[in-house]
PDB file of N, CA and C in Angstrom:
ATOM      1  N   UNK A   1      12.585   9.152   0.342  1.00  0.00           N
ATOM      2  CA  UNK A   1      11.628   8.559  -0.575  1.00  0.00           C
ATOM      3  C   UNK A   1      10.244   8.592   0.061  1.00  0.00           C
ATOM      4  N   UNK A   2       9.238   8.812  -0.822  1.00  0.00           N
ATOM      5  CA  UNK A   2       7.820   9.183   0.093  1.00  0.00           C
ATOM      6  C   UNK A   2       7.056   7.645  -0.470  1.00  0.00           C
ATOM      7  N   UNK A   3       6.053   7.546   0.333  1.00  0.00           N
ATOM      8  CA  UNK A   3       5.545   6.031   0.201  1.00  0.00           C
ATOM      9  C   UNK A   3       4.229   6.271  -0.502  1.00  0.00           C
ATOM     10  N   UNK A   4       3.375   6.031  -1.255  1.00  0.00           N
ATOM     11  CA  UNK A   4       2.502   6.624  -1.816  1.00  0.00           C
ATOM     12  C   UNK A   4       1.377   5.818  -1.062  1.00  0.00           C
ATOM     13  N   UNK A   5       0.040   6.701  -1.083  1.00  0.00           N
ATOM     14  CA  UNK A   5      -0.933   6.631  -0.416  1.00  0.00           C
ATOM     15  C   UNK A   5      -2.135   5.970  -1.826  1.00  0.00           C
ATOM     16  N   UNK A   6      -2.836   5.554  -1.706  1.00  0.00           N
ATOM     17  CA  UNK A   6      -3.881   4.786  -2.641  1.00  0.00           C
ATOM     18  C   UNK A   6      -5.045   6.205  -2.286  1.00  0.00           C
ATOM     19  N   UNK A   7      -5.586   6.487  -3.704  1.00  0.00           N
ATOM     20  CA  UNK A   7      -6.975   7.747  -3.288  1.00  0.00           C
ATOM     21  C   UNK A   7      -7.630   6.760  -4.228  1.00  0.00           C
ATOM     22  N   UNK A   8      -7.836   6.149  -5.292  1.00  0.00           N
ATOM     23  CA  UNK A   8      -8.500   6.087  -5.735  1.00  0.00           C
ATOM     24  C   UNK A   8      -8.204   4.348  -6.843  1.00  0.00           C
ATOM     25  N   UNK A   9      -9.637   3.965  -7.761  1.00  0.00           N
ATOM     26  CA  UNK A   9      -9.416   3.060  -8.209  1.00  0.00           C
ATOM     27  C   UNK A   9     -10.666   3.372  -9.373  1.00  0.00           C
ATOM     28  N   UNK A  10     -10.246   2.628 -11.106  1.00  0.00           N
ATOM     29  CA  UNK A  10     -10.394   3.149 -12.268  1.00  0.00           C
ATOM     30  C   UNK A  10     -11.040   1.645 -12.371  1.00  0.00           C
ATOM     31  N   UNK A  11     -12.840   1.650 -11.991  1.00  0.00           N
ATOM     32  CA  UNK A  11     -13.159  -0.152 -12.869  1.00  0.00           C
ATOM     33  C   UNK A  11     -13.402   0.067 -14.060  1.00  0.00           C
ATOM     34  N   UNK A  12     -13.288  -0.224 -15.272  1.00  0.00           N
ATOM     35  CA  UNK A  12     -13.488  -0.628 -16.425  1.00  0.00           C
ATOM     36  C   UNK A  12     -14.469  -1.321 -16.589  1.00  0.00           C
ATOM     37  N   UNK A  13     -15.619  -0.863 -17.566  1.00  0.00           N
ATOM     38  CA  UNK A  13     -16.557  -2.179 -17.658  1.00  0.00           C
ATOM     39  C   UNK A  13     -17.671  -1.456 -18.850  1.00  0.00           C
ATOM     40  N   UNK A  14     -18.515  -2.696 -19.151  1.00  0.00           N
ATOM     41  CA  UNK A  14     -19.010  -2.436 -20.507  1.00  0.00           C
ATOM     42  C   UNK A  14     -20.204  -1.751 -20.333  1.00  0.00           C
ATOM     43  N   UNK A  15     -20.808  -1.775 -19.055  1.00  0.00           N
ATOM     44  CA  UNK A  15     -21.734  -1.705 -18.544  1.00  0.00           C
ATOM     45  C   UNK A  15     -21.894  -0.733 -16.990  1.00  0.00           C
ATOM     46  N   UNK A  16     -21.560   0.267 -17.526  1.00  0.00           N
ATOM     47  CA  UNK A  16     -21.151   1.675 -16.192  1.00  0.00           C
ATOM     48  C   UNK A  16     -22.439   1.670 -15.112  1.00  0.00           C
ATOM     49  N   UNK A  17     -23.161   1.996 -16.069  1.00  0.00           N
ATOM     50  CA  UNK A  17     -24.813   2.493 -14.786  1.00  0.00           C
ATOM     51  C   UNK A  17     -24.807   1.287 -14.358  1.00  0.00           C
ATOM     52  N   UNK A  18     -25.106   0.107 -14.823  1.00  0.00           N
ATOM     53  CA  UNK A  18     -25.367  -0.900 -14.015  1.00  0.00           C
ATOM     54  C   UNK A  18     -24.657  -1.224 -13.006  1.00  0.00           C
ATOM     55  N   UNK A  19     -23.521  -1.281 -13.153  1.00  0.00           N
ATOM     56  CA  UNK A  19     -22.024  -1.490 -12.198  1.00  0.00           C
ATOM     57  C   UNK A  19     -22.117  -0.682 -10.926  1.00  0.00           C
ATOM     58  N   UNK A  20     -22.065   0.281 -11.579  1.00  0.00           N
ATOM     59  CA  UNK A  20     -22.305   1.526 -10.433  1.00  0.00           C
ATOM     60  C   UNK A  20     -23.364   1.711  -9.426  1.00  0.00           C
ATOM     61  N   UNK A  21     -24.620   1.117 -10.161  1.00  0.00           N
ATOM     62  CA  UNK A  21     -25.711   0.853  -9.080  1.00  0.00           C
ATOM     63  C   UNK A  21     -25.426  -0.277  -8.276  1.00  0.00           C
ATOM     64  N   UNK A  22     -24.952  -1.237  -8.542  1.00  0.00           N
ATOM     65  CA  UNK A  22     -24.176  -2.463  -7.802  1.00  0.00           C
ATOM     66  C   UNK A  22     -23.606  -2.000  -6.413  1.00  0.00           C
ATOM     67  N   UNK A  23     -22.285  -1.194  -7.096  1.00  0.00           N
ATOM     68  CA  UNK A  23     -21.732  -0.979  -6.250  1.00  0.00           C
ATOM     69  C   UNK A  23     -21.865   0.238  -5.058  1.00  0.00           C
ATOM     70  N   UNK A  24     -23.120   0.564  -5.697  1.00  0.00           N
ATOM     71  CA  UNK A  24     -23.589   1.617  -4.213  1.00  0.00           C
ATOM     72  C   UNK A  24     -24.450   0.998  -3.612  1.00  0.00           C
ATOM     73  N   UNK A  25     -25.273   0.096  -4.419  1.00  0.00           N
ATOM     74  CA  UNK A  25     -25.969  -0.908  -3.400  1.00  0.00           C
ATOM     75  C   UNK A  25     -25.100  -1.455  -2.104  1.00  0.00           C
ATOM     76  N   UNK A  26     -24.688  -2.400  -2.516  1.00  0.00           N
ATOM     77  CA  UNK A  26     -23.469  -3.021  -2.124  1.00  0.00           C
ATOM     78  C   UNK A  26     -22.552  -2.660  -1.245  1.00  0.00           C
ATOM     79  N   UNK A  27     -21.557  -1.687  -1.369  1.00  0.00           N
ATOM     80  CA  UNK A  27     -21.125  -1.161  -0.277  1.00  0.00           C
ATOM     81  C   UNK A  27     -20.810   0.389  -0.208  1.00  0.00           C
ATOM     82  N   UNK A  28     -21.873   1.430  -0.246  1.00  0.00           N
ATOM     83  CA  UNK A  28     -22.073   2.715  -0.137  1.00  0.00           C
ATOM     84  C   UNK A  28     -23.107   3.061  -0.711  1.00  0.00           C
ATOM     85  N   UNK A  29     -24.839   1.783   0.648  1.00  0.00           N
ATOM     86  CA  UNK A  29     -26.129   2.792   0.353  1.00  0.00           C
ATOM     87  C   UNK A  29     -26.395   3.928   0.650  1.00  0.00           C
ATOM     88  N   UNK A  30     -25.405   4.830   1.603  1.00  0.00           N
ATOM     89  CA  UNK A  30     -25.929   6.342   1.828  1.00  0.00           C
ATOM     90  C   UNK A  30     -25.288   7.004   0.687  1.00  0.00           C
ATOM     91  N   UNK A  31     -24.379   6.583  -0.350  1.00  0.00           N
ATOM     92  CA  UNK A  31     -24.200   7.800  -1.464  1.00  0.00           C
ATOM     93  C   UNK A  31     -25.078   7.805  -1.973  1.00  0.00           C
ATOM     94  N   UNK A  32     -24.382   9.228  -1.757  1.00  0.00           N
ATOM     95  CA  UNK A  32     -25.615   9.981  -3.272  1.00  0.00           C
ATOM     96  C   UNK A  32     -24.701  10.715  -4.322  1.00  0.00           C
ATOM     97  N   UNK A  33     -25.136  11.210  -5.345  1.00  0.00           N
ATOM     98  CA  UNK A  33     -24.384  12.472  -5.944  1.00  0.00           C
ATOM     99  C   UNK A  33     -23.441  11.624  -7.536  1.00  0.00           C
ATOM    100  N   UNK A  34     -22.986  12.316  -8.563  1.00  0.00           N
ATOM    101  CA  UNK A  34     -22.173  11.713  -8.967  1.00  0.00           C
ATOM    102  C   UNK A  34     -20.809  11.485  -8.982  1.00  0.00           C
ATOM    103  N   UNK A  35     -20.245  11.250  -9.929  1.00  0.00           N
ATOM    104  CA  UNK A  35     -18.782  10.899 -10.486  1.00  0.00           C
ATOM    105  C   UNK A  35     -18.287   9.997  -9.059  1.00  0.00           C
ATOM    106  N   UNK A  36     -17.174   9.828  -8.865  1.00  0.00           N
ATOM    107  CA  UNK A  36     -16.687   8.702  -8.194  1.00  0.00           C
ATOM    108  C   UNK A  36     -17.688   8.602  -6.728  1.00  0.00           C
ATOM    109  N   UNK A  37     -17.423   7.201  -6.506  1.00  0.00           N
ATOM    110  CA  UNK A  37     -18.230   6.524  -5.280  1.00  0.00           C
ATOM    111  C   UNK A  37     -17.101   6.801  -3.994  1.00  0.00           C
ATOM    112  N   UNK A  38     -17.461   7.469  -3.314  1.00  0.00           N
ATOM    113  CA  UNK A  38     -16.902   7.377  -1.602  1.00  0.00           C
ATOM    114  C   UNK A  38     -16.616   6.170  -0.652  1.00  0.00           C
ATOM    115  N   UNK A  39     -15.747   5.330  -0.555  1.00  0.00           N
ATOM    116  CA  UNK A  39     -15.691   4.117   0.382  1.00  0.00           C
ATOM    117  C   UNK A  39     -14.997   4.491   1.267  1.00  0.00           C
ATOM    118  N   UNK A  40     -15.194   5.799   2.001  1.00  0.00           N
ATOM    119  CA  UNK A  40     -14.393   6.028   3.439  1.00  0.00           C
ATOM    120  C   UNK A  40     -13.454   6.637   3.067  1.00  0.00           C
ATOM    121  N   UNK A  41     -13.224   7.417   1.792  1.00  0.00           N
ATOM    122  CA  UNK A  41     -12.123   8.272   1.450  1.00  0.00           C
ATOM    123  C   UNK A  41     -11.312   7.654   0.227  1.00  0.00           C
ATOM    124  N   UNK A  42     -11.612   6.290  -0.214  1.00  0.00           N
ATOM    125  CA  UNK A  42     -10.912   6.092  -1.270  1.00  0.00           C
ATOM    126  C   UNK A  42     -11.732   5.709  -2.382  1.00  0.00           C
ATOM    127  N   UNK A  43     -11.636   6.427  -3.271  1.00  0.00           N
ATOM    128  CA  UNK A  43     -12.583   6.511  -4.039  1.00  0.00           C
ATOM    129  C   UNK A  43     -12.899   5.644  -5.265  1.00  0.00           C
ATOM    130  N   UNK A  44     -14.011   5.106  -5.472  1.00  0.00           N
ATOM    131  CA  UNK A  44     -13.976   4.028  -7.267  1.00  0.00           C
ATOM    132  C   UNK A  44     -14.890   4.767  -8.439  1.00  0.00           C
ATOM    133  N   UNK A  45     -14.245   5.147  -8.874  1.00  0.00           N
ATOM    134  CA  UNK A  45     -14.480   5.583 -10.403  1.00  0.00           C
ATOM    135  C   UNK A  45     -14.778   4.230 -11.711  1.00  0.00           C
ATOM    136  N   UNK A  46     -16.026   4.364 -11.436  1.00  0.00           N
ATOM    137  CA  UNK A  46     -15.955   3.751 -13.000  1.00  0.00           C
ATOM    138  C   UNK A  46     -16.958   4.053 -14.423  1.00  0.00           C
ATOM    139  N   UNK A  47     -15.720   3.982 -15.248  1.00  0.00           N
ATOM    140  CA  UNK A  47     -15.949   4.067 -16.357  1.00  0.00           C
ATOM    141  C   UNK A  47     -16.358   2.990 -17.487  1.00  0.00           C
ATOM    142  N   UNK A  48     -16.864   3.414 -18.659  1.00  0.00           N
ATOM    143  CA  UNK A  48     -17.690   2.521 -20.106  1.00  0.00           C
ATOM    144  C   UNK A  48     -16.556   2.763 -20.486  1.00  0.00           C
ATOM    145  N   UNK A  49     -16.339   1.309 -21.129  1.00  0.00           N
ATOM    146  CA  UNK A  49     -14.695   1.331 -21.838  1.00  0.00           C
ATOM    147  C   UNK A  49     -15.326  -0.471 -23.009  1.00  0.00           C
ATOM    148  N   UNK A  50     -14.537   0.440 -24.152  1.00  0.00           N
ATOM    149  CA  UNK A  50     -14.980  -1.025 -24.970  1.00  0.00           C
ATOM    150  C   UNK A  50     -13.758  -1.901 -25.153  1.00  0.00           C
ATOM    151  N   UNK A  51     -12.492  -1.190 -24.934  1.00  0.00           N
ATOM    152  CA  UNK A  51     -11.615  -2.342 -24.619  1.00  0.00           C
ATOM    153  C   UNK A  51     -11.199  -3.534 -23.372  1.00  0.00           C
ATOM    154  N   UNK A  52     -12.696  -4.109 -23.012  1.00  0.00           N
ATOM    155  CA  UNK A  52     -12.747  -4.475 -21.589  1.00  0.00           C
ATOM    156  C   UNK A  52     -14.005  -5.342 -21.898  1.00  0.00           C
ATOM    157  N   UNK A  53     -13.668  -6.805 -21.921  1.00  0.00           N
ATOM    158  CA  UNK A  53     -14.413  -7.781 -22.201  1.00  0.00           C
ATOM    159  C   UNK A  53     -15.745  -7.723 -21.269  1.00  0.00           C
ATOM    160  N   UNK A  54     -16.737  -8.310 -21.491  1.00  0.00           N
ATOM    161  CA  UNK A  54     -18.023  -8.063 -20.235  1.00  0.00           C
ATOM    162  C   UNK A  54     -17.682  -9.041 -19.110  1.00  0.00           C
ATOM    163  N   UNK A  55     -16.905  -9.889 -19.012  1.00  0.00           N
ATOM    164  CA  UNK A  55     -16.700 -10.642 -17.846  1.00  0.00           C
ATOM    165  C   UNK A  55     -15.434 -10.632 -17.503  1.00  0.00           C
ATOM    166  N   UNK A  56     -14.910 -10.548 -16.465  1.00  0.00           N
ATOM    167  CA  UNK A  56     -13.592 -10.331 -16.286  1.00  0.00           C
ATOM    168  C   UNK A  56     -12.951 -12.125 -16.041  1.00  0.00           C
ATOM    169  N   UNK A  57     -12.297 -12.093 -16.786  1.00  0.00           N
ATOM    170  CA  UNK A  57     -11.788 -13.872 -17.426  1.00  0.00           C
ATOM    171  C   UNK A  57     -10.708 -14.145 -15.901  1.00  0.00           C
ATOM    172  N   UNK A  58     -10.320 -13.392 -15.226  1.00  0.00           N
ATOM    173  CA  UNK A  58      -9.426 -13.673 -14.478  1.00  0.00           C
ATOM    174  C   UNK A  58      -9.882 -12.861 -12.858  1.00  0.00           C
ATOM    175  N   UNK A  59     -10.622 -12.921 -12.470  1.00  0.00           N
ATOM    176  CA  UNK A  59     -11.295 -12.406 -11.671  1.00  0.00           C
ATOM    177  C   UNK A  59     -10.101 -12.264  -9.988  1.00  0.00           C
ATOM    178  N   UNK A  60      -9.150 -13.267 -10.315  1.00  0.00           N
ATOM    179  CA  UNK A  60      -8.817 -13.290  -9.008  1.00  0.00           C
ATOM    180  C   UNK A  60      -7.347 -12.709  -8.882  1.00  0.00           C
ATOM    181  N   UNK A  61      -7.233 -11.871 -10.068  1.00  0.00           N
ATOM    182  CA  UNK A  61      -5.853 -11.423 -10.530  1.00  0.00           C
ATOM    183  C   UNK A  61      -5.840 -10.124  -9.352  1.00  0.00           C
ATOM    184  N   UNK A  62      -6.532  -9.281  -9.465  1.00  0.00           N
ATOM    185  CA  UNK A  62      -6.779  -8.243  -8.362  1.00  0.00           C
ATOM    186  C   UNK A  62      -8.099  -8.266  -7.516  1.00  0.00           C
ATOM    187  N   UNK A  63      -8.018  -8.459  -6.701  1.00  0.00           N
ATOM    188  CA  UNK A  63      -9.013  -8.275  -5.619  1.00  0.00           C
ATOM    189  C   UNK A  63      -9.026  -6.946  -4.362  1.00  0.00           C
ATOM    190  N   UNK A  64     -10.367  -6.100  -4.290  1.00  0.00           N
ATOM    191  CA  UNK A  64     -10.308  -5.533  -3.418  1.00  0.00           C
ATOM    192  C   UNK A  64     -10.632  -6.081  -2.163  1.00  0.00           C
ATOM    193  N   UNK A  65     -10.085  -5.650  -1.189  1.00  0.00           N
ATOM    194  CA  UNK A  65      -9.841  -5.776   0.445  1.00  0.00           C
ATOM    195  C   UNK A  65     -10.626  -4.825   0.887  1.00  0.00           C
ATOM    196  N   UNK A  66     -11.782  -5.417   2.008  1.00  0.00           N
ATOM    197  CA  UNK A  66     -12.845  -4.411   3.034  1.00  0.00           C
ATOM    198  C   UNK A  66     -11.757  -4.914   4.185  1.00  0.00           C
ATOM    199  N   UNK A  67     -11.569  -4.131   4.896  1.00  0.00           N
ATOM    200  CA  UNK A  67     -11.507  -4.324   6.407  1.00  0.00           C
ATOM    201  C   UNK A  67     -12.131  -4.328   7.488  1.00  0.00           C
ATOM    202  N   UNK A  68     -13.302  -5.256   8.076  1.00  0.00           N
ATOM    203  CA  UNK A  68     -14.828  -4.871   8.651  1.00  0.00           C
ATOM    204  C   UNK A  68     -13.500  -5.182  10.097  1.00  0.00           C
ATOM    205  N   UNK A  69     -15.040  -4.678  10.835  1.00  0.00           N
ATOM    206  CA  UNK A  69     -14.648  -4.877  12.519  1.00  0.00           C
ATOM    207  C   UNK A  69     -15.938  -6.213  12.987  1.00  0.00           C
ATOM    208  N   UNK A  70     -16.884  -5.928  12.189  1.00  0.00           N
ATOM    209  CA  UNK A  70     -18.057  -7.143  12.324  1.00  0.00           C
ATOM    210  C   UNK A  70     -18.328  -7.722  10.966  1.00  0.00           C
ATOM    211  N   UNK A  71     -17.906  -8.554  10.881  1.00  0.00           N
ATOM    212  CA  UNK A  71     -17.844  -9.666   9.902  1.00  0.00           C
ATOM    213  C   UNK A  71     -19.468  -9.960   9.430  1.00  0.00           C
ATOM    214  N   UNK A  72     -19.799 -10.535  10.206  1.00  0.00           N
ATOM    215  CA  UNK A  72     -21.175 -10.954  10.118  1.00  0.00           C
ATOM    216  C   UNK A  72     -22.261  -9.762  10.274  1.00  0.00           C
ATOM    217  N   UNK A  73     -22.303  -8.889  10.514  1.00  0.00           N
ATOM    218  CA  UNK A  73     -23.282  -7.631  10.106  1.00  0.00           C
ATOM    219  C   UNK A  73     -22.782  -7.175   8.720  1.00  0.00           C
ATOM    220  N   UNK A  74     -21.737  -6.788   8.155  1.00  0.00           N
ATOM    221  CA  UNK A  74     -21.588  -6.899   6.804  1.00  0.00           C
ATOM    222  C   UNK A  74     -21.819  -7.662   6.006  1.00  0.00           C
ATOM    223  N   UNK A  75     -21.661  -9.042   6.248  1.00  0.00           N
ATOM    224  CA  UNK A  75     -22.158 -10.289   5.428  1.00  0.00           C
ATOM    225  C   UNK A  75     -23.330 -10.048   5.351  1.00  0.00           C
ATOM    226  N   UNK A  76     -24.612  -9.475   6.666  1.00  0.00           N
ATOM    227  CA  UNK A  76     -25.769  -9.009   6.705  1.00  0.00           C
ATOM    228  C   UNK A  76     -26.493  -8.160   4.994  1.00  0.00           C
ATOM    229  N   UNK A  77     -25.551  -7.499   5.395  1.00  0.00           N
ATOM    230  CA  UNK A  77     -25.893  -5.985   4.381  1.00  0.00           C
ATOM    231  C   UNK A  77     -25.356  -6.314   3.221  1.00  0.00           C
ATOM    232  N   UNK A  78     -24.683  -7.140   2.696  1.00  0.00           N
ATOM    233  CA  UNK A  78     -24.341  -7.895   1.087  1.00  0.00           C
ATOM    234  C   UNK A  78     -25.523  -8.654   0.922  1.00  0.00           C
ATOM    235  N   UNK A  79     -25.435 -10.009   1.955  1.00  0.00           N
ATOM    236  CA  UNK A  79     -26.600 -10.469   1.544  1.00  0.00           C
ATOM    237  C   UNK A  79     -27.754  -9.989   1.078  1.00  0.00           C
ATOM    238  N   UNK A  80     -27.809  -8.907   1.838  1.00  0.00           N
ATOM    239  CA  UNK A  80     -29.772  -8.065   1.716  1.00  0.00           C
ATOM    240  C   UNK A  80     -29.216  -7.414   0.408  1.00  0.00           C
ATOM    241  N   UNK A  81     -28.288  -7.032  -0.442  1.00  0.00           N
ATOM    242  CA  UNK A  81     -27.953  -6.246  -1.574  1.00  0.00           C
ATOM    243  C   UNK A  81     -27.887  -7.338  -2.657  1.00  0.00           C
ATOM    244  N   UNK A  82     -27.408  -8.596  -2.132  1.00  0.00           N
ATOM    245  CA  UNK A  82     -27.745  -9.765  -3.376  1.00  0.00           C
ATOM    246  C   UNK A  82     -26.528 -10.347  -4.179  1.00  0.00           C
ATOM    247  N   UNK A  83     -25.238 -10.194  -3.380  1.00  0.00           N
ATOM    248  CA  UNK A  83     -24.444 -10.446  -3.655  1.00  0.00           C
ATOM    249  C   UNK A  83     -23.921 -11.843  -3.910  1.00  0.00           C
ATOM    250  N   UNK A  84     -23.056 -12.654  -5.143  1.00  0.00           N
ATOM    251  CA  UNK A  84     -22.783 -13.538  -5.057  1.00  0.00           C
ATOM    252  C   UNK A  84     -21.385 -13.782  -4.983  1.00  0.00           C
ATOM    253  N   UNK A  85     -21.395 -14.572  -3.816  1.00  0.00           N
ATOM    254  CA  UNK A  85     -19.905 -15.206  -2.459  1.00  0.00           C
ATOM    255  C   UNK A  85     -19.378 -15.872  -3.552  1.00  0.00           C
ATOM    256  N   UNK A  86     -18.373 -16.542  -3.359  1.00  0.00           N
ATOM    257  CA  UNK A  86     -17.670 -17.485  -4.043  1.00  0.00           C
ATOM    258  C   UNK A  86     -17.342 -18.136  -2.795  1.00  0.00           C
ATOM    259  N   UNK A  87     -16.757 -17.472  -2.011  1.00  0.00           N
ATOM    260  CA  UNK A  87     -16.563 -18.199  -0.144  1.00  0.00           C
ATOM    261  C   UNK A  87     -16.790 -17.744   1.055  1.00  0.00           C
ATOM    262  N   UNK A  88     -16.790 -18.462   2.335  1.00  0.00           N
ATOM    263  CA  UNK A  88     -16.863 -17.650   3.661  1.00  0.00           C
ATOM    264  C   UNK A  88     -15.719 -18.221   3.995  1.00  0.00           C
ATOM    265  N   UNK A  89     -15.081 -18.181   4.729  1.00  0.00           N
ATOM    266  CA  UNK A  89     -13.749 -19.076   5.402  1.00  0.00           C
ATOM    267  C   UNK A  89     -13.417 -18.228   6.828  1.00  0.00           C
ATOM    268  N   UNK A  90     -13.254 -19.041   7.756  1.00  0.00           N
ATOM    269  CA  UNK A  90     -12.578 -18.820   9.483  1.00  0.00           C
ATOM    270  C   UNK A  90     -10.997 -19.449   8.754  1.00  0.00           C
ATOM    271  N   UNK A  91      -9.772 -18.616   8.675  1.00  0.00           N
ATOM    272  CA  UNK A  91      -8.743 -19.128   8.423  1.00  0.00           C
ATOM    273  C   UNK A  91      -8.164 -18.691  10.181  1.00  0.00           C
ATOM    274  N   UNK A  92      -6.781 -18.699   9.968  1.00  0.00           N
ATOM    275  CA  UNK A  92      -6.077 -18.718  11.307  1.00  0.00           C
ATOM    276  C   UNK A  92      -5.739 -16.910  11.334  1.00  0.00           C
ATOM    277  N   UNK A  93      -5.839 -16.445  10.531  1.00  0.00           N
ATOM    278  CA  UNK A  93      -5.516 -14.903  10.733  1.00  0.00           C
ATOM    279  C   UNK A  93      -6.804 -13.791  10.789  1.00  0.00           C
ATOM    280  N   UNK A  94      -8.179 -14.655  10.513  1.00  0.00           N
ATOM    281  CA  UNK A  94      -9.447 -14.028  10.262  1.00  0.00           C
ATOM    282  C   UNK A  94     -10.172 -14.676   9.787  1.00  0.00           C
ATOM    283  N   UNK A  95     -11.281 -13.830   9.830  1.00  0.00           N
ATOM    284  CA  UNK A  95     -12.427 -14.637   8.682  1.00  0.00           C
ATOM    285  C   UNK A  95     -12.396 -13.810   7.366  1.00  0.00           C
ATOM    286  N   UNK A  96     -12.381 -14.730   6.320  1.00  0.00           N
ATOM    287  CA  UNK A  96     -12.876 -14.106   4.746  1.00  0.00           C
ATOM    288  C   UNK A  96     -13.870 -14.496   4.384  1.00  0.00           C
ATOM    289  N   UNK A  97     -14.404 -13.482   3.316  1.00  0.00           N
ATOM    290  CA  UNK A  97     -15.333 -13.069   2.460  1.00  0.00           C
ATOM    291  C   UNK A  97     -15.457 -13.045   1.206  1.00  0.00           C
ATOM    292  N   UNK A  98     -15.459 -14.026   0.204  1.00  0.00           N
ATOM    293  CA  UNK A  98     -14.636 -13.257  -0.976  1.00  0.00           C
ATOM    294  C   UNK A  98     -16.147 -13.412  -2.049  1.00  0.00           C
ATOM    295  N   UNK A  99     -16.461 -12.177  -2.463  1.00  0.00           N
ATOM    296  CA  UNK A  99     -17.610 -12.429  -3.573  1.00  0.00           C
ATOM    297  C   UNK A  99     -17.358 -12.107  -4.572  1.00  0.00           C
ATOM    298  N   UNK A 100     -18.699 -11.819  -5.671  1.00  0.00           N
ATOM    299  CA  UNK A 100     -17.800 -11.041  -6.852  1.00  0.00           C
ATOM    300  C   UNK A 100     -18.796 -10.462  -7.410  1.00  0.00           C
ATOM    301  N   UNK A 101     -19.130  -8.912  -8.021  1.00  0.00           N
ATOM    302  CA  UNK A 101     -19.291  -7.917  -8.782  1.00  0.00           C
ATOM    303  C   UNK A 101     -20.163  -8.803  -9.888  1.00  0.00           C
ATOM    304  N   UNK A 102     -21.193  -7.864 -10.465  1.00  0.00           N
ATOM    305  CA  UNK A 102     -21.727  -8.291 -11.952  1.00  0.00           C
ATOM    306  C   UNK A 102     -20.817  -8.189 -13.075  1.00  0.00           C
ATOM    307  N   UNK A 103     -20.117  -8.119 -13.404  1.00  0.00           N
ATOM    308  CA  UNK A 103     -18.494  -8.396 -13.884  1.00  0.00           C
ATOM    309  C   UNK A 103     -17.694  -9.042 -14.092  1.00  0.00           C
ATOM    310  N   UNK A 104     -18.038 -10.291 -12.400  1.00  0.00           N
ATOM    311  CA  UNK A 104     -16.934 -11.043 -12.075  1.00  0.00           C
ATOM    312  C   UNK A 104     -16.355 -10.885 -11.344  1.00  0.00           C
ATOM    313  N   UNK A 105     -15.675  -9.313 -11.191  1.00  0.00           N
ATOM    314  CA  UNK A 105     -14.462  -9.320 -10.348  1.00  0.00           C
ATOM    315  C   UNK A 105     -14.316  -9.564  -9.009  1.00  0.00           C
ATOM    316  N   UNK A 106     -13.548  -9.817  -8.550  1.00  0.00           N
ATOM    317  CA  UNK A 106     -13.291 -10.324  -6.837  1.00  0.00           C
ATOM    318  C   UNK A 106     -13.582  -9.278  -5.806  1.00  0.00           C
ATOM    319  N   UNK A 107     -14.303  -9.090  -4.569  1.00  0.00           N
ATOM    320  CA  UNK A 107     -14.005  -8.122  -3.808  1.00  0.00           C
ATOM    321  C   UNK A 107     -14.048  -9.053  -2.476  1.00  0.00           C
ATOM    322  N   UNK A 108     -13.382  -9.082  -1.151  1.00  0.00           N
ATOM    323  CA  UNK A 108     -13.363  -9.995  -0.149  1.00  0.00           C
ATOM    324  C   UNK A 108     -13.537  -8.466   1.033  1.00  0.00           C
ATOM    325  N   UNK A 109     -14.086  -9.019   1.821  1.00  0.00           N
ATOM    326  CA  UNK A 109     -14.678  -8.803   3.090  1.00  0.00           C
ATOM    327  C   UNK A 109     -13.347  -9.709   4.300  1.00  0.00           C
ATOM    328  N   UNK A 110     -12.688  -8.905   5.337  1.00  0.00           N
ATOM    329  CA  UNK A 110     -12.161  -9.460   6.414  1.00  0.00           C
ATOM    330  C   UNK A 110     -12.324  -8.701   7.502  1.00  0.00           C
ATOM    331  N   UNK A 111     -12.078  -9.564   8.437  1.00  0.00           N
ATOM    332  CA  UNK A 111     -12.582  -9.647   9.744  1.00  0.00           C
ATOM    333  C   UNK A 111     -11.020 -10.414  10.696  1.00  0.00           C
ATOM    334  N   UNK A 112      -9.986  -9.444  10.668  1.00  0.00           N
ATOM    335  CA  UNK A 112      -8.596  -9.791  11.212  1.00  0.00           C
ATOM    336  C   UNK A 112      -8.777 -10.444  12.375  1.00  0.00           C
ATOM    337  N   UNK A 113      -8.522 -11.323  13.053  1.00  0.00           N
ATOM    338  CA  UNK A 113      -8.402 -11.659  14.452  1.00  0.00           C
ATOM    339  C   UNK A 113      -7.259 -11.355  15.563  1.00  0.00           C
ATOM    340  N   UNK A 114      -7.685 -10.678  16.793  1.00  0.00           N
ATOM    341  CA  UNK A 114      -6.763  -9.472  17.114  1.00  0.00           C
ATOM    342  C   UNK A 114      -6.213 -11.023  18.359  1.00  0.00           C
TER     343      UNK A 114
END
């Protein structure tokens, strides 16, 4: 049985260009170019879709996962992009990050503790 590998992810939203400038702000200011955004090889595609409310009502149903090595220089570079946190937290396995998209949706920032 082969284990499948993640390439890519499909956001939905009412509002594409805007989203999309977000999210290259945010986390991939050196792209350039179109169709899907580059995050280190796995890629986010998103598309204008009208079956997809403008706020995502459940924001914490899926969340994407960063895996930083410096916590706080990334928190750096959101902040300066204008991002709004919902939390910071030092738990016992790391520190989290969790903000959210013009959308709503969840994306968290960690910082594992080795």
């Amino acid at each position: 049985m082969t284990t499948l590998k993640p390439g890519s992810m499909l956001l939905g939203t009412t509002r594409p260009a805007e989203l999309r400038a977000w999210y290259i702000k945010a986390l991939a200011p050196e792209f350039t170019g179109e169709g899907a955004i580059d995050l280190g090889g796995f890629l986010l595609v998103i598309d204008g879709r009208d079956d997809v409310e403008a706020k995502n009502n459940e924001p914490g149903r899926t969340i994407i996962n960063f895996h930083v090595d410096d916590f706080d220089a990334v928190e750096a570079q959101l902040n300066a992009a204008g991002v709004e946190w919902i939390s910071v937290e030092d738990r016992a396995k790391g520190k989290f990050g969790t903000f959210a998209d013009p959308d709503g949706n969840y994306l968290q920032i960690i910082e594992w503790k080795k």
